[in-house]
PDB file of N, CA and C in Angstrom:
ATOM      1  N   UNK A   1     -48.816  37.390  14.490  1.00  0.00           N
ATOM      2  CA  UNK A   1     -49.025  36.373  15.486  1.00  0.00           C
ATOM      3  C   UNK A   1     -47.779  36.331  16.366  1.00  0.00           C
ATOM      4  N   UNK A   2     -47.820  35.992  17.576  1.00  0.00           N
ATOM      5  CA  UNK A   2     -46.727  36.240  18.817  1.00  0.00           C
ATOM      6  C   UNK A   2     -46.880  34.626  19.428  1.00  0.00           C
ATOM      7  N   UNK A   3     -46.108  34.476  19.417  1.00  0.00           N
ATOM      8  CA  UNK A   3     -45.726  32.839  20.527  1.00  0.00           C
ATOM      9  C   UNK A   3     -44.879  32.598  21.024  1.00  0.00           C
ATOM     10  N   UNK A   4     -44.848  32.284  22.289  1.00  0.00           N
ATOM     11  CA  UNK A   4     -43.917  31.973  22.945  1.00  0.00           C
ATOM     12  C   UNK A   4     -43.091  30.956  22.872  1.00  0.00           C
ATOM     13  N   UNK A   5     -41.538  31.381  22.724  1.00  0.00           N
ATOM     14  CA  UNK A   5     -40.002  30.438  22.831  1.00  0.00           C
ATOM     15  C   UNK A   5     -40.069  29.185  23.735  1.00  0.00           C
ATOM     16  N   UNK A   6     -40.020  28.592  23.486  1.00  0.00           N
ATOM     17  CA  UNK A   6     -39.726  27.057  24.405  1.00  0.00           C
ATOM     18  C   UNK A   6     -38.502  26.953  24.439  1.00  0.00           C
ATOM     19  N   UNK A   7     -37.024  27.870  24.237  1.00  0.00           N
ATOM     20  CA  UNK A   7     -36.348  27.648  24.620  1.00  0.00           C
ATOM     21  C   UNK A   7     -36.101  28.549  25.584  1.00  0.00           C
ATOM     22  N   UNK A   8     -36.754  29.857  24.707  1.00  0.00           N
ATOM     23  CA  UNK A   8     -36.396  30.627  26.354  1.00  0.00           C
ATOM     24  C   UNK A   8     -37.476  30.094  28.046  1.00  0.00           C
ATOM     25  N   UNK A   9     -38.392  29.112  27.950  1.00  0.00           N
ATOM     26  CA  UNK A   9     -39.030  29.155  29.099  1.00  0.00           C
ATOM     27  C   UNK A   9     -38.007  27.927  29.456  1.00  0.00           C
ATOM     28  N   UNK A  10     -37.102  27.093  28.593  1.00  0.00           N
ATOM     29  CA  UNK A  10     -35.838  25.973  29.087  1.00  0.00           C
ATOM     30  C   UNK A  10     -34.896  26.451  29.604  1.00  0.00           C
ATOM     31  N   UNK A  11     -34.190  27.713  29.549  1.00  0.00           N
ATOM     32  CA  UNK A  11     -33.635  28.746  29.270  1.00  0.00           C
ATOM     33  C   UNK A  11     -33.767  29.737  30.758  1.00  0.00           C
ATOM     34  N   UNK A  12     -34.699  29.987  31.179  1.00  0.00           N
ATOM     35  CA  UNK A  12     -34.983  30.680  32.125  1.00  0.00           C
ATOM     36  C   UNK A  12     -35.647  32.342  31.675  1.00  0.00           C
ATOM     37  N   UNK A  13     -35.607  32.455  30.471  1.00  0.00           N
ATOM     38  CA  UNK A  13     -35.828  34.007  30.176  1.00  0.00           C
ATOM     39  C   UNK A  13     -37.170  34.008  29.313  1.00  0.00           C
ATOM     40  N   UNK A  14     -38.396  35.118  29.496  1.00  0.00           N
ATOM     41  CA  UNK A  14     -39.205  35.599  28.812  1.00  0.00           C
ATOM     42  C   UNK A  14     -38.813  35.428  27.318  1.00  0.00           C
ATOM     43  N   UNK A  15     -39.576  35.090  26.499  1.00  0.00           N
ATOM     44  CA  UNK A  15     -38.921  34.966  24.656  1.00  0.00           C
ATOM     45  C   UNK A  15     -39.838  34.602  23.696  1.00  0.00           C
ATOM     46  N   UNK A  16     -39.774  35.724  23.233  1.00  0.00           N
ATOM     47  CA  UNK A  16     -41.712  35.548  21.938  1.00  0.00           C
ATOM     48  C   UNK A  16     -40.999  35.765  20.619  1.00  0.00           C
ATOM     49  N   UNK A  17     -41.262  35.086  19.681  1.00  0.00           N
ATOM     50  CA  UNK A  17     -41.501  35.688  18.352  1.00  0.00           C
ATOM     51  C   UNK A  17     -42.236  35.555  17.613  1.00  0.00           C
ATOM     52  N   UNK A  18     -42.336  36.660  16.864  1.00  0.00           N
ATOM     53  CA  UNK A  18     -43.228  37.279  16.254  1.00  0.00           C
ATOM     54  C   UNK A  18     -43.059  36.658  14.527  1.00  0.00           C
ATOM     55  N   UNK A  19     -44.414  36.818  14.507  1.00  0.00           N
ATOM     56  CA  UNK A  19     -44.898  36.329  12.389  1.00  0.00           C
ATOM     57  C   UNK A  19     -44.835  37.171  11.816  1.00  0.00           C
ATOM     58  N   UNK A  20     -45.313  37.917  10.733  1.00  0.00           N
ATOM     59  CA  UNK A  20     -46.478  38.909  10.535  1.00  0.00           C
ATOM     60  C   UNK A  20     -46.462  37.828   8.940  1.00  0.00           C
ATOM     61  N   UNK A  21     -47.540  37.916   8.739  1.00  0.00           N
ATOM     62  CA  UNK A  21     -47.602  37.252   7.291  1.00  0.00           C
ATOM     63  C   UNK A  21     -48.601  38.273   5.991  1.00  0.00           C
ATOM     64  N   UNK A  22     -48.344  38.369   5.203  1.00  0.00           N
ATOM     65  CA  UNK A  22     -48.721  39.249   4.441  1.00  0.00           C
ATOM     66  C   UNK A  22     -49.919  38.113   3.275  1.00  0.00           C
ATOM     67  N   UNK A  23     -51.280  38.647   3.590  1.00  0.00           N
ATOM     68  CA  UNK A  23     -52.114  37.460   2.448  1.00  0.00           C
ATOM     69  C   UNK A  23     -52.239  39.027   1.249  1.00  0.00           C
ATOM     70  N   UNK A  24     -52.653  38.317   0.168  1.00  0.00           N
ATOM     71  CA  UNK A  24     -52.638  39.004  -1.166  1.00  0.00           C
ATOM     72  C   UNK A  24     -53.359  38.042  -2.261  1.00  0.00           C
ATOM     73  N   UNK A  25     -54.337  38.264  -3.103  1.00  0.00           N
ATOM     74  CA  UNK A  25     -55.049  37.566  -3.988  1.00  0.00           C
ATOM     75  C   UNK A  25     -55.142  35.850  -3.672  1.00  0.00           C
ATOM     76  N   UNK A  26     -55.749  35.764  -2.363  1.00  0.00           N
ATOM     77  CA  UNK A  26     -56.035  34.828  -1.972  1.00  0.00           C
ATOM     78  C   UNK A  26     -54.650  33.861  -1.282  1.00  0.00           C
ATOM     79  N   UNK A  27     -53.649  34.376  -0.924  1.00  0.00           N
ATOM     80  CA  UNK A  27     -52.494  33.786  -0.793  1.00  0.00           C
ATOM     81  C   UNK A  27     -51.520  34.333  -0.238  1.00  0.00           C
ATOM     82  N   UNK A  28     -51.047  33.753   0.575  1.00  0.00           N
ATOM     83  CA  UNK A  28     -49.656  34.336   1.490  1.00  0.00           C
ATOM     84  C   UNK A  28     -48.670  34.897   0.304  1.00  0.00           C
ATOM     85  N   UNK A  29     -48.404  36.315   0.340  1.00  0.00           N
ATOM     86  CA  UNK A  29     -47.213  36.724  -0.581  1.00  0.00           C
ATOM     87  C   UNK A  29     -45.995  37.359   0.516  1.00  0.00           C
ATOM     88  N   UNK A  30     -45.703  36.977   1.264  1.00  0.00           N
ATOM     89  CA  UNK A  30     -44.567  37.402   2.191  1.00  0.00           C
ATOM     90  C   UNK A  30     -45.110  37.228   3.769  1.00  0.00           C
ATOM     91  N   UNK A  31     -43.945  37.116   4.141  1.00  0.00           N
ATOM     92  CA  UNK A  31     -44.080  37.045   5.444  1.00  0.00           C
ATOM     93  C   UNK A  31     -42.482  37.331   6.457  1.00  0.00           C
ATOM     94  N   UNK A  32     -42.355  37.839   7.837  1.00  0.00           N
ATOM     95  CA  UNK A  32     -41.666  38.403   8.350  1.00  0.00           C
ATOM     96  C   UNK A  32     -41.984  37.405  10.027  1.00  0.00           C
ATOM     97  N   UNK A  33     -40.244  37.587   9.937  1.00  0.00           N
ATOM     98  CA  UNK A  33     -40.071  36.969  11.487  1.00  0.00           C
ATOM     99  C   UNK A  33     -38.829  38.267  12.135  1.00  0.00           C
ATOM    100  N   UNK A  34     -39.655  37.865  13.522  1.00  0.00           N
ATOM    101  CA  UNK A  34     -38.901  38.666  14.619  1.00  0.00           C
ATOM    102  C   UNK A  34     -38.511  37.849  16.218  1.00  0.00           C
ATOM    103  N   UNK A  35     -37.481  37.858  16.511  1.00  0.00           N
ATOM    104  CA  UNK A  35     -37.055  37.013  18.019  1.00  0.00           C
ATOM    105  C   UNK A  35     -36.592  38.006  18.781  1.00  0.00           C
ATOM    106  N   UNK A  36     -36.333  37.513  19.932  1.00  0.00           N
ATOM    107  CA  UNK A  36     -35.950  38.124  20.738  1.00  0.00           C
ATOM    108  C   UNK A  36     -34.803  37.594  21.879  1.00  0.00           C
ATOM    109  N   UNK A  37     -34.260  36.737  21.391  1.00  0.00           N
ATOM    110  CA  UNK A  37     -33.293  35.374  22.305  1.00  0.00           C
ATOM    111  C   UNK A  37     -32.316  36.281  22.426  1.00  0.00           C
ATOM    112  N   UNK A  38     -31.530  36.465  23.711  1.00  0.00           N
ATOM    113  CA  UNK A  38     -30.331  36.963  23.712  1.00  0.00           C
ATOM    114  C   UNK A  38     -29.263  36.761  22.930  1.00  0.00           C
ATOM    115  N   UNK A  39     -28.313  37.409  22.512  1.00  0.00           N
ATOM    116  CA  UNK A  39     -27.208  37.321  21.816  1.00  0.00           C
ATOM    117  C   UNK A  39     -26.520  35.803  21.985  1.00  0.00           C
ATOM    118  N   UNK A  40     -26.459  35.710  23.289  1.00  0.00           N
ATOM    119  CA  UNK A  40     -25.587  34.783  23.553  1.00  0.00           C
ATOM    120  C   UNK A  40     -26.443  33.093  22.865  1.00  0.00           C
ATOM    121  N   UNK A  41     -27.366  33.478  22.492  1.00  0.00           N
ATOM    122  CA  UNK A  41     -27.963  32.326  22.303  1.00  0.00           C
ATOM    123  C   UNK A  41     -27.735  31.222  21.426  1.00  0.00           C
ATOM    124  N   UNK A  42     -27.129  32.351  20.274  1.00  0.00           N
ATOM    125  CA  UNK A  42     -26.702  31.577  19.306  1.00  0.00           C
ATOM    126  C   UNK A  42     -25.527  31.117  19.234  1.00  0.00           C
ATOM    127  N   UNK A  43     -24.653  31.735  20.260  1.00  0.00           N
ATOM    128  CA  UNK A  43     -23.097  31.381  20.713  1.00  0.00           C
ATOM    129  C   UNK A  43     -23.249  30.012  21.432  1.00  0.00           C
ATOM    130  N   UNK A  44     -24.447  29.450  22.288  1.00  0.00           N
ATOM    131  CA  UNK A  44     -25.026  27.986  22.446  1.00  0.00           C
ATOM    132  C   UNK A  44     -24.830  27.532  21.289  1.00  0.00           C
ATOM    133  N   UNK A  45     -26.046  28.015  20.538  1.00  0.00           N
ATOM    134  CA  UNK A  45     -26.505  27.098  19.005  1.00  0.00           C
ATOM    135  C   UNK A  45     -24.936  26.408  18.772  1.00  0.00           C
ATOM    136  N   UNK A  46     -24.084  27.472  18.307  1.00  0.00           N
ATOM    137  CA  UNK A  46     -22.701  27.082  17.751  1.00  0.00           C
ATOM    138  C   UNK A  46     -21.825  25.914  18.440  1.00  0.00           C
ATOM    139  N   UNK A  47     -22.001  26.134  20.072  1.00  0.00           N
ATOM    140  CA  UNK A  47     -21.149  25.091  20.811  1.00  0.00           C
ATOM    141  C   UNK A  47     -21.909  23.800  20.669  1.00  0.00           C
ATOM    142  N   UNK A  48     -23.519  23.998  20.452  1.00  0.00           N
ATOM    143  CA  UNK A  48     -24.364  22.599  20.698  1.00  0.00           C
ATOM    144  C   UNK A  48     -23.358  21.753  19.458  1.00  0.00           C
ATOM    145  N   UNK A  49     -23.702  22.592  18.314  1.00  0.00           N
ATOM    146  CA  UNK A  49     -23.188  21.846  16.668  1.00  0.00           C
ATOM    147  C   UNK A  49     -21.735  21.241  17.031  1.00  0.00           C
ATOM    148  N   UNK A  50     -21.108  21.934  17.751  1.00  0.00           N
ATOM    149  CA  UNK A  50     -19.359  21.137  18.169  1.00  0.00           C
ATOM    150  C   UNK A  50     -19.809  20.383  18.779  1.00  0.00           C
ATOM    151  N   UNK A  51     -20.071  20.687  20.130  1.00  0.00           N
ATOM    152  CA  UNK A  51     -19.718  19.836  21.067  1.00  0.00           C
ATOM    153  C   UNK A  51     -20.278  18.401  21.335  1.00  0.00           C
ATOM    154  N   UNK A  52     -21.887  19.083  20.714  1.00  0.00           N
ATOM    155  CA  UNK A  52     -23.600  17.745  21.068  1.00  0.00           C
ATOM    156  C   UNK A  52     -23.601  17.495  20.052  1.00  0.00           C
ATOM    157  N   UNK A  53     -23.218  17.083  18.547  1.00  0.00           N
ATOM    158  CA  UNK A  53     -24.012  17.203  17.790  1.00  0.00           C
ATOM    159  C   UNK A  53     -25.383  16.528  17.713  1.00  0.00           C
ATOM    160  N   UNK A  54     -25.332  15.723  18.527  1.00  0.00           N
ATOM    161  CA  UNK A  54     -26.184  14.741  18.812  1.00  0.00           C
ATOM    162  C   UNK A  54     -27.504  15.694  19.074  1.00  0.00           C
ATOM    163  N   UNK A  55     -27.332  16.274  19.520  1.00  0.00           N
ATOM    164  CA  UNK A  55     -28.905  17.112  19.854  1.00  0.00           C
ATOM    165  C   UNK A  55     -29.557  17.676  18.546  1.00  0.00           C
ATOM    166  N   UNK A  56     -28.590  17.926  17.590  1.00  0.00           N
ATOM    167  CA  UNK A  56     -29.008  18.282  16.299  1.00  0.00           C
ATOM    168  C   UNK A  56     -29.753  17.189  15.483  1.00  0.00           C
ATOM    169  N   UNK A  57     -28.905  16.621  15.837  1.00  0.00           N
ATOM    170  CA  UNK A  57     -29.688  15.134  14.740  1.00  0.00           C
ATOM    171  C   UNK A  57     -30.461  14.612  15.376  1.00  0.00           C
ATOM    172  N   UNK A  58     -30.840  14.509  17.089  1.00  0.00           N
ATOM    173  CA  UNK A  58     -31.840  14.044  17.715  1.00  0.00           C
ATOM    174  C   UNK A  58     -32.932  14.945  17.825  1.00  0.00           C
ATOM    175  N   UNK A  59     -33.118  15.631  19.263  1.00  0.00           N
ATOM    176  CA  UNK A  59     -34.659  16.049  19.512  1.00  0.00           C
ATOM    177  C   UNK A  59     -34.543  17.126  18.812  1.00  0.00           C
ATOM    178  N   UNK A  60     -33.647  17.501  18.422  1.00  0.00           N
ATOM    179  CA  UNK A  60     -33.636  18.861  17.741  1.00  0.00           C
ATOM    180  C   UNK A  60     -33.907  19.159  16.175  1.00  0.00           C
ATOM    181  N   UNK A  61     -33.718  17.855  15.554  1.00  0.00           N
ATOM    182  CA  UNK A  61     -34.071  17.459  14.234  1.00  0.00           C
ATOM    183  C   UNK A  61     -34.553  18.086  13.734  1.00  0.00           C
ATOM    184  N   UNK A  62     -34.987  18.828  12.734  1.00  0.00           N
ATOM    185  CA  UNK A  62     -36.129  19.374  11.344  1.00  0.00           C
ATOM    186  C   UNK A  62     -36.985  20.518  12.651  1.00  0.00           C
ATOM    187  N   UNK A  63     -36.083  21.107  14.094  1.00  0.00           N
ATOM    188  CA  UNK A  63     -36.885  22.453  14.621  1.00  0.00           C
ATOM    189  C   UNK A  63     -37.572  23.173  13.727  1.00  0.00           C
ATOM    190  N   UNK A  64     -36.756  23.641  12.706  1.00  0.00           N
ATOM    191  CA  UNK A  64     -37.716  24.849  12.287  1.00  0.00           C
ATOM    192  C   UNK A  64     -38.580  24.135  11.052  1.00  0.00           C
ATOM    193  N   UNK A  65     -38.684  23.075  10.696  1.00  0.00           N
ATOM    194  CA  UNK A  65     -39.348  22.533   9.461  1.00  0.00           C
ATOM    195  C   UNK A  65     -40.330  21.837  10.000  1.00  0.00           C
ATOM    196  N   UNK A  66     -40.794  21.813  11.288  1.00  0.00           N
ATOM    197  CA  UNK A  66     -42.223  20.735  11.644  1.00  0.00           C
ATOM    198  C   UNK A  66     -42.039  19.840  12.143  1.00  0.00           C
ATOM    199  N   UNK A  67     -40.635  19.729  13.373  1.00  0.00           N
ATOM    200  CA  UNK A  67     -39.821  19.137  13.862  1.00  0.00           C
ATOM    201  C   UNK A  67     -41.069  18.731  15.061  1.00  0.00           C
ATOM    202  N   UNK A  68     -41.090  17.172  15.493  1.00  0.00           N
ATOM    203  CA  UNK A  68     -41.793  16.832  16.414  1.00  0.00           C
ATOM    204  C   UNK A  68     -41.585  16.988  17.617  1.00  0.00           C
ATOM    205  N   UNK A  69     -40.475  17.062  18.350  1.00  0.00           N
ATOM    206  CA  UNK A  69     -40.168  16.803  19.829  1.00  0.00           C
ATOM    207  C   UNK A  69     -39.489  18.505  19.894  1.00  0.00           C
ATOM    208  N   UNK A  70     -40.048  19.653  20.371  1.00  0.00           N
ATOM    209  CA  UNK A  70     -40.059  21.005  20.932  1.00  0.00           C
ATOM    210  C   UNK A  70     -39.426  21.239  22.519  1.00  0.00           C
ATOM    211  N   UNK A  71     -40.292  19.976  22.988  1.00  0.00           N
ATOM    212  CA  UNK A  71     -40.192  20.292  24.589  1.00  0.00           C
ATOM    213  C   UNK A  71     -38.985  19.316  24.984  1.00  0.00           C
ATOM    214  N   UNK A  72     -38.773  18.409  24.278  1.00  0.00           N
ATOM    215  CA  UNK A  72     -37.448  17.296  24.350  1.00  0.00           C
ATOM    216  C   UNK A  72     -36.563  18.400  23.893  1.00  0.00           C
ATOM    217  N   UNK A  73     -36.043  18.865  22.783  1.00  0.00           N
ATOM    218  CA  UNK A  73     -35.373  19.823  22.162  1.00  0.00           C
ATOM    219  C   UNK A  73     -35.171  20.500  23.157  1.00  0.00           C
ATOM    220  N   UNK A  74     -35.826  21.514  23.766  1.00  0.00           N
ATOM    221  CA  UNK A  74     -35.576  22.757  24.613  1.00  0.00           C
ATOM    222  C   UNK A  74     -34.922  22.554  26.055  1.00  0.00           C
ATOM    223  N   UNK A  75     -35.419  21.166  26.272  1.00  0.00           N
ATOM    224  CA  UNK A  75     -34.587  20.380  27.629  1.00  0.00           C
ATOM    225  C   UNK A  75     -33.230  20.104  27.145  1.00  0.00           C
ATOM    226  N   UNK A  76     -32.787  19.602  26.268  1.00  0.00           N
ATOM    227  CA  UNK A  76     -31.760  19.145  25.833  1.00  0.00           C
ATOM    228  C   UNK A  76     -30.853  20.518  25.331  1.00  0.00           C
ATOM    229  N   UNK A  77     -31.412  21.798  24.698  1.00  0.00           N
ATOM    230  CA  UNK A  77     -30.718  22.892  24.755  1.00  0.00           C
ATOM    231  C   UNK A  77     -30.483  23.173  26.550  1.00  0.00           C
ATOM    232  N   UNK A  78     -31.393  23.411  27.244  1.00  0.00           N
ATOM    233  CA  UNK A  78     -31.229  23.630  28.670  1.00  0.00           C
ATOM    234  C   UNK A  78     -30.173  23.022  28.906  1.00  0.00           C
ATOM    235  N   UNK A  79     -29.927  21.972  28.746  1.00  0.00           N
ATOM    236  CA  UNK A  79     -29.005  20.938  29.990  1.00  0.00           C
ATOM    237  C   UNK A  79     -27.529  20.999  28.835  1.00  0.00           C
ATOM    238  N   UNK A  80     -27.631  21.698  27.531  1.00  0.00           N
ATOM    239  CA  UNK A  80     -26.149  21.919  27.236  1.00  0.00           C
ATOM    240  C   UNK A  80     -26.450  23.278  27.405  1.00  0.00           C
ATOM    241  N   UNK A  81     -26.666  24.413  27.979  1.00  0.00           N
ATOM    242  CA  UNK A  81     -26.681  25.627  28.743  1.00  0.00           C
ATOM    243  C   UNK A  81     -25.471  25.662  29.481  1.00  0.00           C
ATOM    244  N   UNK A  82     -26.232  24.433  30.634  1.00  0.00           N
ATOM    245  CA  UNK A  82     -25.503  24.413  32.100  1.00  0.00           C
ATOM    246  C   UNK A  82     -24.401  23.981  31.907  1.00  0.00           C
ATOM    247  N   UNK A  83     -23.941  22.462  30.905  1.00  0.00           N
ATOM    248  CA  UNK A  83     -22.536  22.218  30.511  1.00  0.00           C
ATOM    249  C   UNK A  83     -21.700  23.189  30.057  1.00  0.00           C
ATOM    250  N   UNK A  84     -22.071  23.811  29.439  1.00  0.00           N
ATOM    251  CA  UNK A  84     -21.513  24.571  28.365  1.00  0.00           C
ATOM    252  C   UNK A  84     -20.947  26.324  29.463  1.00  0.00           C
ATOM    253  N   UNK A  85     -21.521  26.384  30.373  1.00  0.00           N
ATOM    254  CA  UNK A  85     -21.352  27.535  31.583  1.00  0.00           C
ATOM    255  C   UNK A  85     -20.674  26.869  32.551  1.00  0.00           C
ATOM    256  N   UNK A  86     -20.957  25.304  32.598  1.00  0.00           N
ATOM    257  CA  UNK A  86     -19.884  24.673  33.794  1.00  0.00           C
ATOM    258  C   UNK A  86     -18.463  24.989  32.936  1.00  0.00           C
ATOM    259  N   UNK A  87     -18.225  24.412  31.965  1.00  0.00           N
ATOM    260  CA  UNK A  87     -16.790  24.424  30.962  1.00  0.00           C
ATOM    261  C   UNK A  87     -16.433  25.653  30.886  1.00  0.00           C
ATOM    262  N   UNK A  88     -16.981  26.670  30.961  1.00  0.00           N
ATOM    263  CA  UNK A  88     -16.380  28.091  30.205  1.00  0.00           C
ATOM    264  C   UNK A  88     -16.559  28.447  29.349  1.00  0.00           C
TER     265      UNK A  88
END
């Protein structure tokens, strides 16, 4: 399965990742992830945790666990993008 990044469309760049899930005697026995976010992306992630933490504990909360607010999240990565490129 392929879906599209909501951070990369916050972001400005094309960004899918990929599932593949493996079923077996009635039941998921593995499964595989693939991204495609530029390098630099996670060099964000790192400054958000210093600088915002606030975005972590807010819209950004439980992202990868079934986290409710995606499109709040991805605005709020966006707009520490631009801080974070205004600062250096």
């Amino acid at each position: 399965m392929k879906v599209s990044d909501d951070f990369g469309k916050a972001l400005g760049y094309e960004a899918t990742d990929t599932f593949r899930f493996v079923p077996g005697d009635g039941k998921l026995v593995g499964e595989r992830f693939e991204g495609n976010d530029p390098p630099d992306f996670s060099e964000l992630q790192a400054w958000i945790a210093e600088n915002r933490p606030e975005i972590v504990t807010g819209p950004c909360k439980d992202l990868v666990d079934g986290g409710t607010t995606p499109a709040a999240c991805a605005r709020a990565v966006s707009s520490s993008a631009a801080l974070a490129k205004e600062k250096g």
